[in-house]
Protein backbone atom coordinates (compact mmCIF):
# COMPACT_ATOMS: atom_id res chain seq x y z
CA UNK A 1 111.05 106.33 110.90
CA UNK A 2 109.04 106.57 107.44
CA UNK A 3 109.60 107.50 104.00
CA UNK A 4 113.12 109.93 103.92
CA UNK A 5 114.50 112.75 101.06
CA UNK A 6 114.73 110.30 98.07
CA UNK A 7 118.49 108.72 97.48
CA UNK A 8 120.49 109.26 94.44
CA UNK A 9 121.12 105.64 92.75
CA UNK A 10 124.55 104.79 94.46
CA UNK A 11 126.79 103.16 92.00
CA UNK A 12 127.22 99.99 93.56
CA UNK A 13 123.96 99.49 93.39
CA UNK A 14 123.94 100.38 89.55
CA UNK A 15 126.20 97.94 88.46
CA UNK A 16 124.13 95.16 90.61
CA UNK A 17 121.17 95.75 88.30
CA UNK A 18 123.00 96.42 85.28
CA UNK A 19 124.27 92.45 85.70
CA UNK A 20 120.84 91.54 86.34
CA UNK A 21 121.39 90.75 90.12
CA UNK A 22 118.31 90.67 92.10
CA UNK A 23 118.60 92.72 94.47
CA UNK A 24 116.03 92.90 98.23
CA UNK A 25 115.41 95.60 100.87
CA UNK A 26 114.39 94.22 104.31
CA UNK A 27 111.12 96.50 103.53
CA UNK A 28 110.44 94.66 100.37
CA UNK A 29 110.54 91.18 102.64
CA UNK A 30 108.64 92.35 104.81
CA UNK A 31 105.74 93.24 102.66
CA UNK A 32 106.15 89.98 100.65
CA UNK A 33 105.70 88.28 104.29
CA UNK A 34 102.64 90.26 105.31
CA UNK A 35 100.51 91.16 102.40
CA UNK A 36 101.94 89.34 98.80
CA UNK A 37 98.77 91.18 97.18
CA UNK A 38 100.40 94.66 98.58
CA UNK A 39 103.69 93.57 97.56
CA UNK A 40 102.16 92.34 93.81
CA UNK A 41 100.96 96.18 93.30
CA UNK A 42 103.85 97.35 95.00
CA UNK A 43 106.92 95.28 93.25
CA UNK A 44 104.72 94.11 89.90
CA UNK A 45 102.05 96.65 88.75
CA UNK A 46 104.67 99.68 90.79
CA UNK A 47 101.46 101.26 92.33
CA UNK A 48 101.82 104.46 94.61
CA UNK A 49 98.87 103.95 96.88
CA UNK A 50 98.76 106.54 99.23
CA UNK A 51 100.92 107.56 102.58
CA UNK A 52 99.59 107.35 105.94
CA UNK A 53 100.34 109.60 108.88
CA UNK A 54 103.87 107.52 110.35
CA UNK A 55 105.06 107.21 106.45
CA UNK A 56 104.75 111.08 106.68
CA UNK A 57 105.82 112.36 110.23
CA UNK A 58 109.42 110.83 111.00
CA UNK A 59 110.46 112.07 107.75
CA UNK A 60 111.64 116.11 108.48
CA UNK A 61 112.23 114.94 112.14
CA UNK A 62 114.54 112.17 110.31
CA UNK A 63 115.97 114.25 107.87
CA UNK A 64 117.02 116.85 111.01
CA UNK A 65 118.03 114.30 113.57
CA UNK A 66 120.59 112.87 110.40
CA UNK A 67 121.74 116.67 109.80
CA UNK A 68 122.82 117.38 113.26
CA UNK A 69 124.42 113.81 113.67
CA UNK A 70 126.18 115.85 110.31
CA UNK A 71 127.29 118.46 112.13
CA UNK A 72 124.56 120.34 109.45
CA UNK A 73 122.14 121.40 111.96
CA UNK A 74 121.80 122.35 115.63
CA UNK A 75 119.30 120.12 117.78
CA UNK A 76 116.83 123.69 117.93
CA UNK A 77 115.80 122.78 114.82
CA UNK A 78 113.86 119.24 115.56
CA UNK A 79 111.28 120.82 116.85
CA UNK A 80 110.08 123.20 113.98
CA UNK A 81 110.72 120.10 111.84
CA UNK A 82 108.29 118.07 113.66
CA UNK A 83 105.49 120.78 113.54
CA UNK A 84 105.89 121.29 110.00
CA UNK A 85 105.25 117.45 109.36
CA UNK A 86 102.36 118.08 111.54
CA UNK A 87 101.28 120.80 109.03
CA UNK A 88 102.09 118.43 106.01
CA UNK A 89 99.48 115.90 107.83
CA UNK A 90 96.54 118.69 107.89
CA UNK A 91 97.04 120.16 104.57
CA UNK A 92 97.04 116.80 103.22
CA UNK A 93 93.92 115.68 105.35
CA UNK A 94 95.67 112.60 106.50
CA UNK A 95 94.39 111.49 110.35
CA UNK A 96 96.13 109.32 113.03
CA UNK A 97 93.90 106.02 113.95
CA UNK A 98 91.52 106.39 116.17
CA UNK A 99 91.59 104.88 119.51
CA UNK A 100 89.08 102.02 120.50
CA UNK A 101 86.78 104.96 121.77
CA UNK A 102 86.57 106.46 118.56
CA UNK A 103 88.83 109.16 120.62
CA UNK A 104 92.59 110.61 119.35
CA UNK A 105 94.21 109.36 122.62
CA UNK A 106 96.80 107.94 119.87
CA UNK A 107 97.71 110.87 118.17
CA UNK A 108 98.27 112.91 121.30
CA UNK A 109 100.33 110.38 122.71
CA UNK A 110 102.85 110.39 119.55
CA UNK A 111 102.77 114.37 119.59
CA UNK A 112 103.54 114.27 123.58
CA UNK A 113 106.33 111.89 123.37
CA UNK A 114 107.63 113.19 120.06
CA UNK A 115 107.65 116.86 121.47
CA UNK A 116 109.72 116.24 124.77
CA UNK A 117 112.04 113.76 122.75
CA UNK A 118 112.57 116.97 120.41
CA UNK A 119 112.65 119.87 123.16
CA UNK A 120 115.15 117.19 124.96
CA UNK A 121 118.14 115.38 122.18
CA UNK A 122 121.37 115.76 122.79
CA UNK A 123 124.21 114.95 120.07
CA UNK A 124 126.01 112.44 121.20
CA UNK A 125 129.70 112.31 121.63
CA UNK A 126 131.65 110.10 119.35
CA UNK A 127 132.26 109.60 115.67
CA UNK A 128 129.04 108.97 113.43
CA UNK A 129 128.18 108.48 110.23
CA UNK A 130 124.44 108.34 108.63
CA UNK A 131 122.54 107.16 106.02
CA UNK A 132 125.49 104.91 105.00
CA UNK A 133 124.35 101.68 101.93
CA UNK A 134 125.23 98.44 102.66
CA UNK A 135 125.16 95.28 100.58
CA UNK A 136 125.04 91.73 101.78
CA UNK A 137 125.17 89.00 98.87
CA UNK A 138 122.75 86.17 99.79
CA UNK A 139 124.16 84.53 96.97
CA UNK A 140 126.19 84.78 93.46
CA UNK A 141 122.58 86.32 91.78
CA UNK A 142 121.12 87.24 94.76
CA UNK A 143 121.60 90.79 97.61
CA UNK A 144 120.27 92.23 100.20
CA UNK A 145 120.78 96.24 100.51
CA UNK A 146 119.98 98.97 103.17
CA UNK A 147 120.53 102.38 104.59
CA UNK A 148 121.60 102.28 108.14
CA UNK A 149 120.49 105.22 110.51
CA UNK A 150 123.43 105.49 112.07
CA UNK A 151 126.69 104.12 112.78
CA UNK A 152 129.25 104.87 115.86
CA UNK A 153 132.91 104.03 115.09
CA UNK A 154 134.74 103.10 117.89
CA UNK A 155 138.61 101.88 117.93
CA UNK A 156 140.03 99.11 116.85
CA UNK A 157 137.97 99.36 113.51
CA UNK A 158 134.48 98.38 115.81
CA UNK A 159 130.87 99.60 115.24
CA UNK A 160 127.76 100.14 116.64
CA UNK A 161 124.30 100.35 114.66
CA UNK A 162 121.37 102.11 115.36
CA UNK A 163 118.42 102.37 114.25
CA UNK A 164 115.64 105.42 114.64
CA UNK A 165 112.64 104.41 115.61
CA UNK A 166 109.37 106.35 116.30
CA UNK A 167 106.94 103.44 117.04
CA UNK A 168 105.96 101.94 120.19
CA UNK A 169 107.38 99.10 121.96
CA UNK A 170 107.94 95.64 120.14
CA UNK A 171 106.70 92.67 121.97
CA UNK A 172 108.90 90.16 122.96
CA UNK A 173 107.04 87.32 120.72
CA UNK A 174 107.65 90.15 117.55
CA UNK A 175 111.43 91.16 118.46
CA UNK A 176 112.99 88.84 116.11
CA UNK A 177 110.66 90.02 113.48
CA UNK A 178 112.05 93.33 113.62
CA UNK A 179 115.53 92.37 114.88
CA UNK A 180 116.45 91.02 111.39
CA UNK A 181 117.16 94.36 109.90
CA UNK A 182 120.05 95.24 112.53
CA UNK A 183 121.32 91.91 111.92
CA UNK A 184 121.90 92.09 108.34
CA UNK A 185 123.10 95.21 108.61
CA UNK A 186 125.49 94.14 110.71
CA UNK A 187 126.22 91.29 108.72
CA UNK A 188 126.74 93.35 105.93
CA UNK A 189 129.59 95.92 107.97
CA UNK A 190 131.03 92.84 109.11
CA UNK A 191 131.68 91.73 105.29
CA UNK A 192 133.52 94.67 105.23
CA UNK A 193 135.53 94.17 107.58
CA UNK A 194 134.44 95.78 110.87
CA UNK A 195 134.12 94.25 114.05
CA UNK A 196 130.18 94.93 115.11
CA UNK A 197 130.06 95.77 118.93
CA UNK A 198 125.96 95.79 119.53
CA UNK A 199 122.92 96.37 117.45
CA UNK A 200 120.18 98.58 119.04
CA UNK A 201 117.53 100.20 118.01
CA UNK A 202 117.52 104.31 119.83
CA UNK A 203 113.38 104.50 120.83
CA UNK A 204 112.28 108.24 120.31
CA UNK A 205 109.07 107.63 121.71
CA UNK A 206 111.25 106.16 125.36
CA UNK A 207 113.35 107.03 127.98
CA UNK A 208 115.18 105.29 130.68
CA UNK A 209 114.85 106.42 134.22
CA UNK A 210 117.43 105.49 137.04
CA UNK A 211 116.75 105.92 140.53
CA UNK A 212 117.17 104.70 143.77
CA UNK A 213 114.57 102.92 145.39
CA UNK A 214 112.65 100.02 146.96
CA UNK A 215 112.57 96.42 144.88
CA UNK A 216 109.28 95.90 146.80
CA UNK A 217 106.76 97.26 149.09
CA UNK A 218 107.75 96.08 151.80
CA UNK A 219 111.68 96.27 151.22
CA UNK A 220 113.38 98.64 153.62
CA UNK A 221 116.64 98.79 151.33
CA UNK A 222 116.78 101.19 148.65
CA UNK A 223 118.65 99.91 145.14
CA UNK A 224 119.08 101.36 141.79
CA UNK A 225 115.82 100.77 139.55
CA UNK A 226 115.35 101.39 136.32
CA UNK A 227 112.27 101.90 134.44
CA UNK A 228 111.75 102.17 130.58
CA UNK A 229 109.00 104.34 130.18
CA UNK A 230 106.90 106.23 127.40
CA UNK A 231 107.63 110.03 127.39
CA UNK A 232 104.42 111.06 127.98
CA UNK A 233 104.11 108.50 130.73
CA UNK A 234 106.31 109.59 133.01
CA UNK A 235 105.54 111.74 135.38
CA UNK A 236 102.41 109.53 136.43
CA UNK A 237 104.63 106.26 136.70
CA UNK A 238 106.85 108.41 138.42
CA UNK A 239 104.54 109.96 140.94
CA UNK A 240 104.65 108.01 143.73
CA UNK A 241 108.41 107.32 144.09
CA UNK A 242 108.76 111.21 143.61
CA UNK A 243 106.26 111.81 146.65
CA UNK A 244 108.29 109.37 149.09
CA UNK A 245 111.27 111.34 147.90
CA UNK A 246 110.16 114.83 148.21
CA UNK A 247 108.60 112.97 152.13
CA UNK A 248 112.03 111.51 152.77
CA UNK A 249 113.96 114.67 152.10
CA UNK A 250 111.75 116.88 154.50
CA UNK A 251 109.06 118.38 152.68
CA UNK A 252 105.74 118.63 154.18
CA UNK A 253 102.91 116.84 152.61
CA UNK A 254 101.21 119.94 151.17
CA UNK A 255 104.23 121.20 149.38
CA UNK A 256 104.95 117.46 147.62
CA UNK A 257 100.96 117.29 146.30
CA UNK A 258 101.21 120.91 144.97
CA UNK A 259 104.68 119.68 143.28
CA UNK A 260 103.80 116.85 142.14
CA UNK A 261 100.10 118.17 141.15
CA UNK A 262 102.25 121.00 139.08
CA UNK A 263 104.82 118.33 137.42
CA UNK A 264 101.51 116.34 136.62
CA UNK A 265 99.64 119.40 135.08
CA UNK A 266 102.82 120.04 133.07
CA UNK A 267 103.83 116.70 132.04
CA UNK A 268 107.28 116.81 133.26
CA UNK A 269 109.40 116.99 136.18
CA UNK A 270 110.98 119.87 134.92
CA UNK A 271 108.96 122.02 137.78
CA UNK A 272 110.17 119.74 140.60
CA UNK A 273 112.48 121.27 143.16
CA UNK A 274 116.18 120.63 142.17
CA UNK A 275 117.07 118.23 145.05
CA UNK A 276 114.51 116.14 143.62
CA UNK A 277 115.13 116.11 140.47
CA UNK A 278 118.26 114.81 140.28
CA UNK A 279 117.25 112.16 141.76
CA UNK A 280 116.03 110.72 138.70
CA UNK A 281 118.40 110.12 135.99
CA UNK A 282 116.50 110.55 132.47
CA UNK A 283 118.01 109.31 129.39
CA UNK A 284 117.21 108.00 125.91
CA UNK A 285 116.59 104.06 125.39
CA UNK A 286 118.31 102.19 123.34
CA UNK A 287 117.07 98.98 122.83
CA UNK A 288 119.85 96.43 122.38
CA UNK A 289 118.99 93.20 120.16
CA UNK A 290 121.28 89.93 120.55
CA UNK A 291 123.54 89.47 117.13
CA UNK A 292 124.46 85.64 117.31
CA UNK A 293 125.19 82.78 114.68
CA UNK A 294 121.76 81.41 115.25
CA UNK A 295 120.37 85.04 114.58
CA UNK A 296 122.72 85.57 111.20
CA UNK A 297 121.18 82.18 109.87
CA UNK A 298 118.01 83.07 110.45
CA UNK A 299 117.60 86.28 108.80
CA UNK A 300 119.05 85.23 105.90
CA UNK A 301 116.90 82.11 105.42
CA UNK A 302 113.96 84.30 106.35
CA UNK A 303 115.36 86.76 103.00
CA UNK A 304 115.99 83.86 100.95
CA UNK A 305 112.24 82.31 101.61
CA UNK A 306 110.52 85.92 101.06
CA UNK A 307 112.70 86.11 97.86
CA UNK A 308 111.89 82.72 96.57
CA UNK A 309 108.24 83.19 97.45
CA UNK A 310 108.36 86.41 95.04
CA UNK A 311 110.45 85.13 92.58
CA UNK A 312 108.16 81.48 92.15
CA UNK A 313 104.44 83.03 91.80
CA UNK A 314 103.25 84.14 88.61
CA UNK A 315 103.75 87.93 87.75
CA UNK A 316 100.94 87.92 85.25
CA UNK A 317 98.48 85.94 87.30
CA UNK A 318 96.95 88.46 89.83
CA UNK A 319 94.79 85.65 91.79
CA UNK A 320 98.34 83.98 93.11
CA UNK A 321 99.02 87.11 95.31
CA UNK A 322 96.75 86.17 98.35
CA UNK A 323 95.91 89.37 100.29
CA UNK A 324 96.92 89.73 104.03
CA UNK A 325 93.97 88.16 106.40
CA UNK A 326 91.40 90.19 107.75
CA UNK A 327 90.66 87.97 110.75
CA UNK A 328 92.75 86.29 113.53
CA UNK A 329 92.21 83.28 115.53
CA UNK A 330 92.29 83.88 119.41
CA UNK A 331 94.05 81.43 122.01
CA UNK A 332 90.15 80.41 122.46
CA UNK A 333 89.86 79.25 118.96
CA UNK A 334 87.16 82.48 118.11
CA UNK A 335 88.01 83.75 115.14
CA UNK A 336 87.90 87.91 115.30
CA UNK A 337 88.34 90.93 112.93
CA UNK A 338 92.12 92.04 112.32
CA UNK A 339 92.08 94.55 110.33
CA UNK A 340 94.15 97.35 111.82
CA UNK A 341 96.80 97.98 109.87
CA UNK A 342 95.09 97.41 106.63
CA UNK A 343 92.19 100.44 107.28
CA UNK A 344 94.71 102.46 108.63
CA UNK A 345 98.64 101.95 107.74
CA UNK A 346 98.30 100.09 104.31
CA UNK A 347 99.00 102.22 101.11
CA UNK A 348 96.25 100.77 99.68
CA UNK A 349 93.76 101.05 101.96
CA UNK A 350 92.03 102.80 99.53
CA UNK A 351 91.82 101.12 96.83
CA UNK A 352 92.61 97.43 98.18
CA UNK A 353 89.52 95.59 96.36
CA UNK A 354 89.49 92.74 98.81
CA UNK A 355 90.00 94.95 102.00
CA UNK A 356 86.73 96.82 100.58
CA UNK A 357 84.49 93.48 99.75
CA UNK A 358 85.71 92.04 103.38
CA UNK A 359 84.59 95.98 105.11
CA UNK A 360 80.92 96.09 103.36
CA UNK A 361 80.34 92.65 104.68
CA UNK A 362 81.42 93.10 107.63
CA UNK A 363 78.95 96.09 107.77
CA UNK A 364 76.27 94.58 106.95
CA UNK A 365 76.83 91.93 109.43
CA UNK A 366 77.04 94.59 112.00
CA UNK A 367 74.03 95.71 110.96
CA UNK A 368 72.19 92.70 111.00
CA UNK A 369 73.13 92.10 114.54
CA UNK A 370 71.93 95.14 115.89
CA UNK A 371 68.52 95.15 114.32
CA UNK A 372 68.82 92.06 116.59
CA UNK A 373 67.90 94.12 119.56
């Protein structure tokens, strides 16, 4: 979700330090996996570097959605919160990437599906609690500690954790990568002594549609389907099952285009006769993740080789910090530019030394080929 309201030094955690424990966030693995050089300014020289636009929006949106799970706030208020982060974004002249067009097809997305997720949440019923630490020892001189989003209590002393999340999709080969912070969160409850029910991950930017309808073209049964879809998205995906529908039920062909032509224009099916809408059940996603043995072991081998890897290279030798690469290899063996995240979503995009000497290369290579022609 991004940076949050900064935490007041909980006491546990105090007297971990004070004993000289060493003590990991999943977010400090992570950047020890993909960028040692980011996490050797980061961790070593304590560098700043500079936000980017998803360490800055998700934080008031956060900070709200946490307050009405607190009983704090009333849901009215998420959407004021998210247009004041998009105020914080313009005052601080801090831009979105830019699509592969050059085009801001990416930030309009976000604001789309961020919007209706705002204009739409719902408390949910149940008991809650956010924000709560946990600490997971990985060893006698060794933890692992966290903030979870949210947790549901349920009875007998069983929990569900959640996690916000405002990005897109994960892939399937990139699940686990992100699955490991649910599972040592979990891990960590369960050292408690709470029975952990599922892991999931709620997906702002997502909702899941149930409906009745055909498997296949040329299926004359109608079953329940459901459809994960991007906010912004849905309408159009939509579009077609909503015309058979609106044909099914009687209307006449020039009343379902104008409909449908309306709910298009206005990016939700809010407009759509009532006998039509309900025939689409909308709700949030939640993304479940598996929580097995196999799962536990390897999340905390994958924090106990980050941590070893940080704690074995030299703190006062710069060079042993390798940056994260700039170029990928492709399934055809061509090696191509992959530099994203760096130019964009890095803190130190701006001042990354490497990231620069790789760009004005790569510039003048680009160059070069175009005098070509």
């Amino acid at each position: 979700m991004g940076i949050i309201a900064k935490r007041e030094l909980d006491e546990r955690l105090n007297v971990l330090y004070k004993a000289g424990k060493k003590v990991y966030s999943f977010s400090k693995a992570s950047t020890i996996h993909d960028c040692l050089y980011s996490a050797y300014l980061t961790y070593i020289k304590h560098c700043k570097g500079t936000s980017n636009c998803y360490s800055i929006m998700g934080t008031k949106v956060h900070d709200t959605l946490q307050a009405i799970m607190d009983g704090k706030a009333t849901e009215k208020e998420l959407l004021p919160a998210l247009n004041s982060e998009l105020d914080d974004l313009k005052m601080l002249n801090i831009n979105f990437p830019k699509d592969r067009n050059g085009g801001d097809s990416i930030r309009e997305k976000w604001i789309a599906d961020m919007t209706d997720f705002c204009n739409t949440f719902k408390r949910p019923k149940g008991k809650f609690e956010t924000e709560q630490l946990v600490i997971y020892p990985l060893s006698d001189e060794r933890y692992i500690q966290g903030y979870v989003d949210l947790i549901q209590y349920h009875s007998d002393n069983e929990i569900s954790i959640y996690d916000w999340k405002t990005s897109s999709q994960f892939s399937t080969k990139d699940l686990k990568e992100h699955g490991r912070q649910l599972v040592l969160y979990a891990m960590a409850k369960e050292n408690e002594g709470y029975k952990v029910r599922n892991i999931a991950w709620v997906m702002l930017k997502y909702v899941t549609v149930k409906f009745m309808g055909k498997s296949r073209k040329n299926s004359k049964k109608e079953t329940e389907q459901i459809k994960v879809i991007e906010r912004c998205k849905v309408v159009d995906e939509l579009s077609s099952m909503i015309y058979d529908k609106m044909l099914s039920l009687g209307y006449d062909e020039v009343d379902a285009e104008c409909y449908l032509f309306q709910a298009k224009e206005n990016k939700t099916l809010d407009s759509l006769p009532e006998d039509i809408k309900k025939q689409f059940i909308i709700s949030p996603y939640i993304r479940y993740y598996n929580y097995t043995p196999e799962l536990k072991q390897d999340a905390i081998d994958y924090m106990n080789q980050q941590a070893d890897i940080f704690e074995n290279l030299n703190k006062t030798n710069e060079t042993e910090w390798r940056h994260k690469s700039f170029t990928k290899s492709l399934k055809s063996g061509k090696e191509v530019d992959d530099t994203f995240f760096c130019n964009n979503l890095c803190n130190f995009k701006n001042s990354c030394k490497y990231l620069k000497t790789y760009n004005d290369l790569k510039s003048i290579d680009d160059m070069n080929g175009a005098n070509l022609f």
